[in-house]
C-alpha atoms as a PDB file:
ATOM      1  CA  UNK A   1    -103.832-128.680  93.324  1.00  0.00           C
ATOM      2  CA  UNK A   2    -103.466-131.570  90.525  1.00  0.00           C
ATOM      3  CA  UNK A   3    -103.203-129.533  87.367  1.00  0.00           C
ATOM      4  CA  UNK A   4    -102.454-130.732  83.943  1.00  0.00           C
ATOM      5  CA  UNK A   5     -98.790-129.928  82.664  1.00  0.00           C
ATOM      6  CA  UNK A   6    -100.483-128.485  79.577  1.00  0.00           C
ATOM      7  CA  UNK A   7    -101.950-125.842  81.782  1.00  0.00           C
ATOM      8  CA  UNK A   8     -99.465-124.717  83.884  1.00  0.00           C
ATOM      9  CA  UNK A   9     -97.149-124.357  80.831  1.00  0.00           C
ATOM     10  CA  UNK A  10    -100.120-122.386  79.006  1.00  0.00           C
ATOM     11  CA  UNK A  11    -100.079-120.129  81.893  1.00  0.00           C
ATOM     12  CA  UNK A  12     -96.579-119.644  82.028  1.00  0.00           C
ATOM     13  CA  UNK A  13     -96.267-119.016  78.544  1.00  0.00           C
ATOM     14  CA  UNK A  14     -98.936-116.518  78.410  1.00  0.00           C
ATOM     15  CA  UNK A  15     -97.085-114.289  81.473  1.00  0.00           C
ATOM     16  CA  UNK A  16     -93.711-114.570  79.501  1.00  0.00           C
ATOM     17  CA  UNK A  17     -96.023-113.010  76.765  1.00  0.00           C
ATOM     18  CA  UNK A  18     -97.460-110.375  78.741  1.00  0.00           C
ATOM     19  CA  UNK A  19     -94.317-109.410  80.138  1.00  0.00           C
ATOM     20  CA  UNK A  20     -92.640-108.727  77.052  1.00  0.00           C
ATOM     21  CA  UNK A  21     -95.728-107.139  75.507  1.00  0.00           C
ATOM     22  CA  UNK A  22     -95.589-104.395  78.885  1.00  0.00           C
ATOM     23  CA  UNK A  23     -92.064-104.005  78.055  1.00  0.00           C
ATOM     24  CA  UNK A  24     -92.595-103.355  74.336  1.00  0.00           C
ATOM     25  CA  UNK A  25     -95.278-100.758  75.510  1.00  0.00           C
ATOM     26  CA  UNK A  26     -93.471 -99.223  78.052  1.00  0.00           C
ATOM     27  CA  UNK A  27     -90.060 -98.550  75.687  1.00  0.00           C
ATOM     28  CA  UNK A  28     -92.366 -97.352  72.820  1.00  0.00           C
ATOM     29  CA  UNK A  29     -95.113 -95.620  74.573  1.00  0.00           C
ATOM     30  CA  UNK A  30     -95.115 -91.691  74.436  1.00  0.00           C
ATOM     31  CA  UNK A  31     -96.759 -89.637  76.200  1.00  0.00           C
ATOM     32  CA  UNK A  32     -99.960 -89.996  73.982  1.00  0.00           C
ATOM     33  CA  UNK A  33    -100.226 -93.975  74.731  1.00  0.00           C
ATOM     34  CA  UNK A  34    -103.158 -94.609  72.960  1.00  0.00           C
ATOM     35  CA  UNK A  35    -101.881 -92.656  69.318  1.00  0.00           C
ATOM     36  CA  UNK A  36     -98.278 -93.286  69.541  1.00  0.00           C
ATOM     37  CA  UNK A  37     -99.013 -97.267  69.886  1.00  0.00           C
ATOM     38  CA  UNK A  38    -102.695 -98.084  69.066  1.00  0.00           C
ATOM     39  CA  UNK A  39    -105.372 -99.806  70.605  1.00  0.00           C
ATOM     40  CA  UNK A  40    -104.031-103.114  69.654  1.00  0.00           C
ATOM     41  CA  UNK A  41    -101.650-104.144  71.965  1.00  0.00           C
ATOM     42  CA  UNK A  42    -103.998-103.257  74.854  1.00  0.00           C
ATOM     43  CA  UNK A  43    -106.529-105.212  73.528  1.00  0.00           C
ATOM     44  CA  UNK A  44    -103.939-108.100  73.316  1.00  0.00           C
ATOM     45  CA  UNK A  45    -102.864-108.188  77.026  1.00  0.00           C
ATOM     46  CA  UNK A  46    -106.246-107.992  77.762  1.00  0.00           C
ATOM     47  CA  UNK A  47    -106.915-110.965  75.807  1.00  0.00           C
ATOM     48  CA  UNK A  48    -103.399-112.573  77.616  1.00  0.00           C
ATOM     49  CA  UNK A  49    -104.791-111.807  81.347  1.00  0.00           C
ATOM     50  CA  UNK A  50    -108.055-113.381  80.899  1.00  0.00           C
ATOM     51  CA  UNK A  51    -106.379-116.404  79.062  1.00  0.00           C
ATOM     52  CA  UNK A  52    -104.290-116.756  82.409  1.00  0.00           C
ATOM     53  CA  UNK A  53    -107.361-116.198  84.660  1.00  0.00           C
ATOM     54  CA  UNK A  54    -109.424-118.433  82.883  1.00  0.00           C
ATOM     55  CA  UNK A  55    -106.894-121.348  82.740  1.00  0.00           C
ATOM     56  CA  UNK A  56    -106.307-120.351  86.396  1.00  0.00           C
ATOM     57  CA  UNK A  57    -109.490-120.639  87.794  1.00  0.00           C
ATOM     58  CA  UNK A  58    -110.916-122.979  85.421  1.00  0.00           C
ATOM     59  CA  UNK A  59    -107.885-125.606  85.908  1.00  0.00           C
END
């Protein structure tokens, strides 16, 4: 697949994001997720993992 540098480094960028955003949750998260964190940093990895599928699939 002939991809753009830009791209691929977007989507690499964006997992090393997600991955320390699921670390950050999983050190701080108690057993309440949603109250001892917020809704914030869900909403952000969601925002991350459609930024990867969309520069993914769209290429």
């Amino acid at each position: 697949m002939n991809r753009k540098t830009n791209v691929n480094a977007a989507i690499f960028l964006l997992f090393f994001l997600l991955f320390i955003h699921v670390i950050r949750i999983i050190l701080h998260a108690k057993i309440y997720i949603v109250y001892s964190m917020g809704v914030g940093p869900l909403f952000l990895i969601a925002l991350i993992i459609f930024l990867i599928l969309l520069l993914y699939f769209k290429g």
